[in-house]
N, C-alpha and C. Protein backbone atom coordinates (compact mmCIF):
# COMPACT_ATOMS: atom_id res chain seq x y z
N UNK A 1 87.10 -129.52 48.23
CA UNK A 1 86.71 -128.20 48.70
C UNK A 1 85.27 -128.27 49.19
N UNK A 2 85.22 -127.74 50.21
CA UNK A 2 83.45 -127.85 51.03
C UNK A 2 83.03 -126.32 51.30
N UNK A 3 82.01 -126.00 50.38
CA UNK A 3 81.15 -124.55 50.61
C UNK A 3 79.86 -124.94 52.00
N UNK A 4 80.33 -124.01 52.66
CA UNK A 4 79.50 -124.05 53.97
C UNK A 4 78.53 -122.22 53.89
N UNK A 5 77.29 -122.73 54.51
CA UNK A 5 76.54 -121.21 54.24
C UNK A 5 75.96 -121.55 55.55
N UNK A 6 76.07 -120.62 56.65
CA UNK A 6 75.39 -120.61 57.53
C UNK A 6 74.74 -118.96 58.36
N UNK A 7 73.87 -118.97 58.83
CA UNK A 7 73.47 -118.01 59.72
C UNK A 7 74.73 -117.69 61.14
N UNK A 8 74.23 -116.69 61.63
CA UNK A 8 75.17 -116.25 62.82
C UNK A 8 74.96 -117.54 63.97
N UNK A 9 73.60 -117.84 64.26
CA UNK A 9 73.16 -118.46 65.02
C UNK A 9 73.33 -120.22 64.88
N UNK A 10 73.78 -120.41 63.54
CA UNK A 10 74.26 -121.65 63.51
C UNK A 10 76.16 -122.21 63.63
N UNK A 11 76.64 -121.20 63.73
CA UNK A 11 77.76 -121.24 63.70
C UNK A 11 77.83 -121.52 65.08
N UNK A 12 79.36 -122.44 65.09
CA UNK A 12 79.73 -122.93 65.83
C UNK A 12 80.92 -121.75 66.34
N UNK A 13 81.31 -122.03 67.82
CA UNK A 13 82.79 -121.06 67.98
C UNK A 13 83.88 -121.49 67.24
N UNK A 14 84.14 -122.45 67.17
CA UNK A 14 85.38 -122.60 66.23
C UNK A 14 85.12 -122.26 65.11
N UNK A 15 84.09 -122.11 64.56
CA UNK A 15 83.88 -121.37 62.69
C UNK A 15 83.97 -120.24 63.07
N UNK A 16 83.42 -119.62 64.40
CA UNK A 16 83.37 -117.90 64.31
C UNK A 16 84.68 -117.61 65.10
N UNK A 17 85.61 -118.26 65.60
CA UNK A 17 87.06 -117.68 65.43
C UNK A 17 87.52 -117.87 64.37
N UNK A 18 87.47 -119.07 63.26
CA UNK A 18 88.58 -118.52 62.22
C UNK A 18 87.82 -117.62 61.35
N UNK A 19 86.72 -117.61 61.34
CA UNK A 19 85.74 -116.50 60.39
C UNK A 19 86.85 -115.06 61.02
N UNK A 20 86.22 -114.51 61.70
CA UNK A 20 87.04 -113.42 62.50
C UNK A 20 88.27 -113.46 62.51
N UNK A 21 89.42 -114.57 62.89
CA UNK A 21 90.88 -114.36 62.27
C UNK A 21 91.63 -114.10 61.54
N UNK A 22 90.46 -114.77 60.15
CA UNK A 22 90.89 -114.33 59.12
C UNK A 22 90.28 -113.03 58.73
N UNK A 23 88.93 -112.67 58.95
CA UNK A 23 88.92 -111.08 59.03
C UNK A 23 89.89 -110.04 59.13
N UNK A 24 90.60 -110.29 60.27
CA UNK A 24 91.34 -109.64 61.23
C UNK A 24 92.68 -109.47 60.29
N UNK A 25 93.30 -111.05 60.17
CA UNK A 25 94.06 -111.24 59.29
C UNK A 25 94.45 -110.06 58.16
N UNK A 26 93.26 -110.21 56.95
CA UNK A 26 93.55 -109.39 56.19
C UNK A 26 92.62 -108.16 56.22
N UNK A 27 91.78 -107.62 56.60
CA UNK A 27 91.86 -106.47 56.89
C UNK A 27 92.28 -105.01 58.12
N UNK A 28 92.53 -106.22 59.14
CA UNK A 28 93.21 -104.97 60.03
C UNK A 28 95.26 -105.46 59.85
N UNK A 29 95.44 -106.42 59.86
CA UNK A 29 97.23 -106.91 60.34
C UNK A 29 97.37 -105.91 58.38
N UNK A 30 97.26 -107.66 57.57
CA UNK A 30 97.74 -107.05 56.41
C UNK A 30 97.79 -106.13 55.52
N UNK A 31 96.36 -105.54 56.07
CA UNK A 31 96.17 -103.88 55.21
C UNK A 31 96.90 -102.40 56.32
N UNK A 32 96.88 -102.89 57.35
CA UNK A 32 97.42 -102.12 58.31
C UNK A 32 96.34 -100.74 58.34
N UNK A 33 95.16 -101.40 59.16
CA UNK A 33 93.47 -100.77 58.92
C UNK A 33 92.99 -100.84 60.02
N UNK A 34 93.58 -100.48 61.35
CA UNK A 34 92.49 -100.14 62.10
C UNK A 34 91.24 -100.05 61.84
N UNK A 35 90.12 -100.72 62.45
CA UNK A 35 88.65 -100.37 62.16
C UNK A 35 87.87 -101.53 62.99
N UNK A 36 86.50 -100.88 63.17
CA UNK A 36 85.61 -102.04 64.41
C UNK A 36 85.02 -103.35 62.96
N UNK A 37 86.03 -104.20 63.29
CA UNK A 37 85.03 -105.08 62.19
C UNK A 37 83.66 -106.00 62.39
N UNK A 38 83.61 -106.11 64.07
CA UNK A 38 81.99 -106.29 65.03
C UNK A 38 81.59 -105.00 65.02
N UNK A 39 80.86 -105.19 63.61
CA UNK A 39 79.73 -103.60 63.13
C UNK A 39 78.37 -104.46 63.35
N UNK A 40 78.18 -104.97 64.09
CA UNK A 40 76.63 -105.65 64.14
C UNK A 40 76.09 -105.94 63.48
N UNK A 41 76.01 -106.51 62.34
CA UNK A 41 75.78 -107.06 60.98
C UNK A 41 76.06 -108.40 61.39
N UNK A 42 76.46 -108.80 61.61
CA UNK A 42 76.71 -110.28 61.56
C UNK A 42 76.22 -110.94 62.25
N UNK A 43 75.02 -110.66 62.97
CA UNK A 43 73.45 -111.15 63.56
C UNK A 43 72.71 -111.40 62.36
N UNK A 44 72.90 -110.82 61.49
CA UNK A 44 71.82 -110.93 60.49
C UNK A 44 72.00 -111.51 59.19
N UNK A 45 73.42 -112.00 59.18
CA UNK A 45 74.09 -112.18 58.14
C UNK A 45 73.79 -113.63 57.78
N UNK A 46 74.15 -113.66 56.55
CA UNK A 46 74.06 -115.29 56.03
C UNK A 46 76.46 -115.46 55.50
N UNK A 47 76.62 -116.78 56.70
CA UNK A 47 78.03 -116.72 56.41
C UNK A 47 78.20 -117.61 55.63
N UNK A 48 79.22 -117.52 54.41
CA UNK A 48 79.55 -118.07 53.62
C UNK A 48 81.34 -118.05 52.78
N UNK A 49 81.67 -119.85 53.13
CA UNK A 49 82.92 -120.00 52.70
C UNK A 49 83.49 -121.37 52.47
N UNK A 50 84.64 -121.41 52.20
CA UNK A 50 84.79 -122.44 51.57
C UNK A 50 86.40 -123.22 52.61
N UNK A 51 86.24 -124.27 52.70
CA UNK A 51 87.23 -124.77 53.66
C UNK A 51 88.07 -125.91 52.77
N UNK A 52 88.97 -126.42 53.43
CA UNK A 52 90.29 -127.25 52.55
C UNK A 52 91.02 -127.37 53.54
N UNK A 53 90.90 -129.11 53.78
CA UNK A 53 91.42 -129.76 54.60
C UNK A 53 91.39 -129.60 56.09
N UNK A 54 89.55 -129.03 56.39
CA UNK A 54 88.79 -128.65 57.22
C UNK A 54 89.20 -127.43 58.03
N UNK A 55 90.34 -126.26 57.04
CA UNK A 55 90.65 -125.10 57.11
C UNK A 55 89.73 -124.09 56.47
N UNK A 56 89.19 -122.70 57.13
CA UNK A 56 88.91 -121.76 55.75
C UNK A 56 89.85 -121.02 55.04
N UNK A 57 89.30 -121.03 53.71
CA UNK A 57 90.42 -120.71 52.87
C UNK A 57 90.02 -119.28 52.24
N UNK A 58 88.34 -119.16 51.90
CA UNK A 58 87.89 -117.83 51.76
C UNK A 58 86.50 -117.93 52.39
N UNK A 59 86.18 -116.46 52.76
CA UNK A 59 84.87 -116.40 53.42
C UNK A 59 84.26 -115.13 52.70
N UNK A 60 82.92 -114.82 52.89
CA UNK A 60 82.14 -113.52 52.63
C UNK A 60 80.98 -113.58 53.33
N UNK A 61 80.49 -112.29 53.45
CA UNK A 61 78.80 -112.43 54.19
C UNK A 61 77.98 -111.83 52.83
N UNK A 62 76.55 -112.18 53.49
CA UNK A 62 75.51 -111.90 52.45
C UNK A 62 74.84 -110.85 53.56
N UNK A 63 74.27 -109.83 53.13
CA UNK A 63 73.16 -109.09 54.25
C UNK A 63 72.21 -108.83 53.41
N UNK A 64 71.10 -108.99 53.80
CA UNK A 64 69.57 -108.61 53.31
C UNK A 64 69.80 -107.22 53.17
N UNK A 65 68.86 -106.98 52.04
CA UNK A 65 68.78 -105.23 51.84
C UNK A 65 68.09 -104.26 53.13
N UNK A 66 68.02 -103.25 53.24
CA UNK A 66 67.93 -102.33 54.40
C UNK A 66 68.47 -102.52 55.79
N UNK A 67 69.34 -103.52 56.14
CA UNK A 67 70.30 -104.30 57.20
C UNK A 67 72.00 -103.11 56.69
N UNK A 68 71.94 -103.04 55.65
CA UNK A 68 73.22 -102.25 55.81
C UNK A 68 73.09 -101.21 54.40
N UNK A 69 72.97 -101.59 53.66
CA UNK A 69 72.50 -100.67 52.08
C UNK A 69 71.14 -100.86 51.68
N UNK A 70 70.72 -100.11 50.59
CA UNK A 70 69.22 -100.30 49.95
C UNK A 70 68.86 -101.43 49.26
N UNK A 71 70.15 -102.33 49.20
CA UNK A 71 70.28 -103.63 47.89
C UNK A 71 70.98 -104.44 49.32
N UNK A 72 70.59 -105.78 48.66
CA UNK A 72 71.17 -106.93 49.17
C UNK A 72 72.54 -106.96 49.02
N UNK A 73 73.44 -106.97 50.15
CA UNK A 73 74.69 -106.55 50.01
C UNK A 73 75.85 -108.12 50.22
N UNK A 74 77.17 -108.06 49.12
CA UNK A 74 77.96 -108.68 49.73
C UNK A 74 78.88 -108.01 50.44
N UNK A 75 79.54 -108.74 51.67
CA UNK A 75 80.83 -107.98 52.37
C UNK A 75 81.95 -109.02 52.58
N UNK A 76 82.72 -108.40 53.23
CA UNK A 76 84.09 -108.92 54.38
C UNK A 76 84.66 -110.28 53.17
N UNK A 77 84.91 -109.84 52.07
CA UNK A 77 85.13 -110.78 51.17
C UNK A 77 86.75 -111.02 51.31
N UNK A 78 87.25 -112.44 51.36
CA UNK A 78 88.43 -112.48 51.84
C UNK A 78 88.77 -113.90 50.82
N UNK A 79 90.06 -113.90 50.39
CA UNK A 79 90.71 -115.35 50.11
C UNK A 79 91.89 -115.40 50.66
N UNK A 80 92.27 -116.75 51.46
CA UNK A 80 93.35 -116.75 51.73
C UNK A 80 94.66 -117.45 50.74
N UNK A 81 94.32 -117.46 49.86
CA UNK A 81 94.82 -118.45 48.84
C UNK A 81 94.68 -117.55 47.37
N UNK A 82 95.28 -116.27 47.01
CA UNK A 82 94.93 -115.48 45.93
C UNK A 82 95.65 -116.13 44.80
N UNK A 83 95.03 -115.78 44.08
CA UNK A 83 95.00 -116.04 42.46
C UNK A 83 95.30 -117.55 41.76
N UNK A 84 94.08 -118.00 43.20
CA UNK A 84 93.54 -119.85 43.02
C UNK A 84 92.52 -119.99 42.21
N UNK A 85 91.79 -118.56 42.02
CA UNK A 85 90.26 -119.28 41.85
C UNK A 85 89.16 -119.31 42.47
N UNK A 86 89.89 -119.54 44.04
CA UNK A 86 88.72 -119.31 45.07
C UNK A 86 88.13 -117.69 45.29
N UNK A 87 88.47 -116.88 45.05
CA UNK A 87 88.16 -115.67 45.02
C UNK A 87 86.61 -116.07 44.29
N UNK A 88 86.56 -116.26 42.96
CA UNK A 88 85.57 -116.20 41.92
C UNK A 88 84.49 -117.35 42.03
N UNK A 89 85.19 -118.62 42.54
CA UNK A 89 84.07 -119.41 43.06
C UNK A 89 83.15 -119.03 44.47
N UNK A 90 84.27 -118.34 45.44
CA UNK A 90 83.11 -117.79 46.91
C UNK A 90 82.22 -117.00 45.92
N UNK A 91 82.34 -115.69 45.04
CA UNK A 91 81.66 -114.67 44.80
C UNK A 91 80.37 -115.41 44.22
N UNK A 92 80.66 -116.58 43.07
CA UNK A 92 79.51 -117.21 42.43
C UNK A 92 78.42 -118.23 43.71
N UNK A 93 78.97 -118.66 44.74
CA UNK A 93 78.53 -118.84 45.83
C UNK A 93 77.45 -117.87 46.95
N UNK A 94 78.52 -116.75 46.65
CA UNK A 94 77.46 -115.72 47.39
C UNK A 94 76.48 -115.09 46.84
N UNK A 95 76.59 -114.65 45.37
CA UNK A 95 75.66 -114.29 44.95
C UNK A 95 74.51 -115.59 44.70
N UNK A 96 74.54 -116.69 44.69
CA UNK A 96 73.66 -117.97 44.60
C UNK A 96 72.83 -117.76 46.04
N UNK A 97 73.61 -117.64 47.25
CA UNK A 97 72.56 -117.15 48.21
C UNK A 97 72.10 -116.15 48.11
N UNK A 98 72.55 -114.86 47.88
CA UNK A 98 71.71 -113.62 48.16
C UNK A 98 70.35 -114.25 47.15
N UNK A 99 70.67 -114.90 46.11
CA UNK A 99 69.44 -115.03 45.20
C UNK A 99 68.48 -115.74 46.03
N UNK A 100 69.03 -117.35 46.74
CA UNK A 100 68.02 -117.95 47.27
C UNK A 100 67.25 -117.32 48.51
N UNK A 101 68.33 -116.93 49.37
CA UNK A 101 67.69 -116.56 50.87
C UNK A 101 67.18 -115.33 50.41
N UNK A 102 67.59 -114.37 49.72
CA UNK A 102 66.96 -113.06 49.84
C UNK A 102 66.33 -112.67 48.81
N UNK A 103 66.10 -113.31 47.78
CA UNK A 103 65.37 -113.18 46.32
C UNK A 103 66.25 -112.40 45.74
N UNK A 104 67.42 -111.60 45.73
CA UNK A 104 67.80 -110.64 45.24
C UNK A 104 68.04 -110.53 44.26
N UNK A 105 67.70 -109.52 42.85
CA UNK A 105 67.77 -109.55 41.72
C UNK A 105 69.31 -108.55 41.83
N UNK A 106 69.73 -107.39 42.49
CA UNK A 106 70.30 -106.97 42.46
C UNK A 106 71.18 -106.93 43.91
N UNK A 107 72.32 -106.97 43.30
CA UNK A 107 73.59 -107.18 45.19
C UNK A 107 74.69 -106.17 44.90
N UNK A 108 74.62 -105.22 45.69
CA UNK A 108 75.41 -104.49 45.90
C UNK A 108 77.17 -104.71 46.93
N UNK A 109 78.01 -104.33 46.26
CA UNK A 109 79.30 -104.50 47.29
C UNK A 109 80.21 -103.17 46.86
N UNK A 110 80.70 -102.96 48.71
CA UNK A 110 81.55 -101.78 48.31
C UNK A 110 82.93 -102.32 48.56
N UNK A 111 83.55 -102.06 47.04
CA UNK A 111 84.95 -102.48 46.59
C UNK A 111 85.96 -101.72 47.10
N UNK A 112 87.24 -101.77 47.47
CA UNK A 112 87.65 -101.70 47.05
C UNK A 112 88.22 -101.50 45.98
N UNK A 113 89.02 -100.28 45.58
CA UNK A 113 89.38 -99.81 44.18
C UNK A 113 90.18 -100.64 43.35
N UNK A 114 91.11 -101.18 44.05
CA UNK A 114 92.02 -101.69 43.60
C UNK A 114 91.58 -102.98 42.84
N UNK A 115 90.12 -103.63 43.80
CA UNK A 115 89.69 -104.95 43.25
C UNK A 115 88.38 -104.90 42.04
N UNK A 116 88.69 -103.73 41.53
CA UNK A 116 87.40 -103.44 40.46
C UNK A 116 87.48 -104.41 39.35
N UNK A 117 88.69 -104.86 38.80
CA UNK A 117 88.64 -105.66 37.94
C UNK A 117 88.22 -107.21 38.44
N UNK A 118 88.72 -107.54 39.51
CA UNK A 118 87.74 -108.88 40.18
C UNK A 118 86.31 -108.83 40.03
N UNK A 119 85.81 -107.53 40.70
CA UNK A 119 83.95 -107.85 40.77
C UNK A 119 83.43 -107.58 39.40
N UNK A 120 84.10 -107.07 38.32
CA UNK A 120 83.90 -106.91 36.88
C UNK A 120 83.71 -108.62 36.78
N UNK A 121 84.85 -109.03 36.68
CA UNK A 121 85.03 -110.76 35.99
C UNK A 121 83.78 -111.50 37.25
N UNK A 122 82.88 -111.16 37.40
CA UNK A 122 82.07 -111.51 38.96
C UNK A 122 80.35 -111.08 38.58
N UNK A 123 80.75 -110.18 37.15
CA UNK A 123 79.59 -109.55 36.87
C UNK A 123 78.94 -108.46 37.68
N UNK A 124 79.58 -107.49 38.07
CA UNK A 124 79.39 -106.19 39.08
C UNK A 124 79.80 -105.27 37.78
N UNK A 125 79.28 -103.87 38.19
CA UNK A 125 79.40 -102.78 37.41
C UNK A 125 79.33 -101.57 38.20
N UNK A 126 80.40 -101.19 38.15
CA UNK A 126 80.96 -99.63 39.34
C UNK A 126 79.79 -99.30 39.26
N UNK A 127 78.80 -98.29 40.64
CA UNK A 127 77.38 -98.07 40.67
C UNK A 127 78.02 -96.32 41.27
N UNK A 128 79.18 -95.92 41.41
CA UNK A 128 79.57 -94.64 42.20
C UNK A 128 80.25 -94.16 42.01
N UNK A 129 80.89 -92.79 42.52
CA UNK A 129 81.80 -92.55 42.42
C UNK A 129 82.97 -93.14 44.10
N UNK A 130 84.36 -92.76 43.68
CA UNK A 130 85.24 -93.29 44.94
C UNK A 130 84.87 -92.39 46.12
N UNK A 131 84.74 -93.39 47.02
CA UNK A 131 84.54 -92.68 48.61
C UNK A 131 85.84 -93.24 49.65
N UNK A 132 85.88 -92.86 50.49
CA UNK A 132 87.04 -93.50 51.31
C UNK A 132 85.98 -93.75 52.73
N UNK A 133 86.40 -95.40 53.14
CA UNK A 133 85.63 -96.06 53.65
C UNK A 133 87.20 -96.52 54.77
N UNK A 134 87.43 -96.16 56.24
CA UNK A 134 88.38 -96.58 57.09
C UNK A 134 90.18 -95.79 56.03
N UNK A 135 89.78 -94.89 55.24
CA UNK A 135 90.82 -94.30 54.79
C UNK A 135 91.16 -95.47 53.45
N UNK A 136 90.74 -95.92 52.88
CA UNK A 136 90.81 -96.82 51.94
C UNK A 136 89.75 -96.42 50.76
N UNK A 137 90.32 -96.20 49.45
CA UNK A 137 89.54 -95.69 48.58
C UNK A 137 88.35 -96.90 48.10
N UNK A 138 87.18 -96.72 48.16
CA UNK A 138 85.78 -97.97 47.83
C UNK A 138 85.54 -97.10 46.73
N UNK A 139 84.29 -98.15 46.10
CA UNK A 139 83.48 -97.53 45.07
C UNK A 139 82.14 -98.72 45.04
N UNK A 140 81.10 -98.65 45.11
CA UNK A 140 80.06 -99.39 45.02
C UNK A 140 79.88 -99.81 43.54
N UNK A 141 79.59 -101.36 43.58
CA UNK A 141 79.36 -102.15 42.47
C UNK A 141 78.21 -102.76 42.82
N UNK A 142 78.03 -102.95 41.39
CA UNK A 142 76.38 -103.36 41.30
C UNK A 142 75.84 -104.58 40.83
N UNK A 143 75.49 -105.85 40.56
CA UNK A 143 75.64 -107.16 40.31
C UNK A 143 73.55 -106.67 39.70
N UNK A 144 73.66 -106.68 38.94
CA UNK A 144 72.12 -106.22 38.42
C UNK A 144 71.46 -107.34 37.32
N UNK A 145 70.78 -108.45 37.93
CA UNK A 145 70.31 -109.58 37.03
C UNK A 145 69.37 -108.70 35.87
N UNK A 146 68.46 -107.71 36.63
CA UNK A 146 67.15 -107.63 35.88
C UNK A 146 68.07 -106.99 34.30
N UNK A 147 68.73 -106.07 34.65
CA UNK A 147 70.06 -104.94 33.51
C UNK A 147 70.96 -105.87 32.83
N UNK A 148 70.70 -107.24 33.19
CA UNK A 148 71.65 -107.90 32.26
C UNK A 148 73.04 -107.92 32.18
N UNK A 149 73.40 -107.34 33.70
CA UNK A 149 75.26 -106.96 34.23
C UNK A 149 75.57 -108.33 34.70
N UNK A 150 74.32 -109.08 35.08
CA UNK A 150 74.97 -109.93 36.05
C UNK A 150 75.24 -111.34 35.31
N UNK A 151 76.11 -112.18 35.60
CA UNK A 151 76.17 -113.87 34.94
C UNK A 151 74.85 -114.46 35.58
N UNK A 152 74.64 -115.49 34.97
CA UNK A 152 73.23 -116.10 34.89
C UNK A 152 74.06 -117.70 35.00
């Protein structure tokens, strides 16, 4: 398994089509979710995922705080391979960058409801109440080193 972390600007086109395919993949085909997922964020983003047998298998972005929320945010969190593992190793991955590239003591991600018990086992702690985000119920979680929520 090979964890790759790159900027927008280092990516190659063939990483930023399957990055985006599989985007596409599971949040517009398999959730059946219309929505613009080139929200302009991903100029600024730090990309991060993990490949197998020089396939990606899961991806996520990191965004610096005030780029999209008040906290250093994770997004577009995807596995293509559920209930491997890889889910929980990208997340310990991403939060390892938000720490390095962005100092972040605290990383915010808006969940999905359904996946609250994932970012729990991830060290996140519901930060909201439910909002509906593209008609899909979210709730913001909170990954808080200084509060002692987060794994170390």
């Amino acid at each position: 398994m090979e964890e790759v972390v790159k900027r927008f600007d280092e990516l190659t086109a063939e990483e930023l089509y399957e990055i985006l395919k599989a985007r596409a993949a599971v949040f517009v085909v398999e959730q059946n979710c219309p929505y613009q997922d080139l929200d302009g964020i991903d100029k600024d983003a730090y990309h991060v995922w993990l490949k197998e047998g020089g396939r990606l298998v899961a991806y996520l972005r990191v965004i610096d705080k005030g780029k999209r929320l008040d906290e250093v945010s994770i997004g577009r969190v995807i596995s293509l391979k559920r209930r491997t593992g890889l889910g929980s190793r990208l997340m310990k991955l991403g939060i390892s960058v938000a720490k390095e590239k962005f100092g972040a003591k605290k990383i915010m991600v808006g969940a999905q409801v359904y996946a609250k018990p994932f970012y729990e086992a991830c060290g996140f702690r519901q930060a909201s109440g439910e909002y509906l985000e593209d008609g899909i119920p979210h709730i913001y979680m909170l990954f808080d080193e200084t509060a002692g929520a987060g794994t170390r």
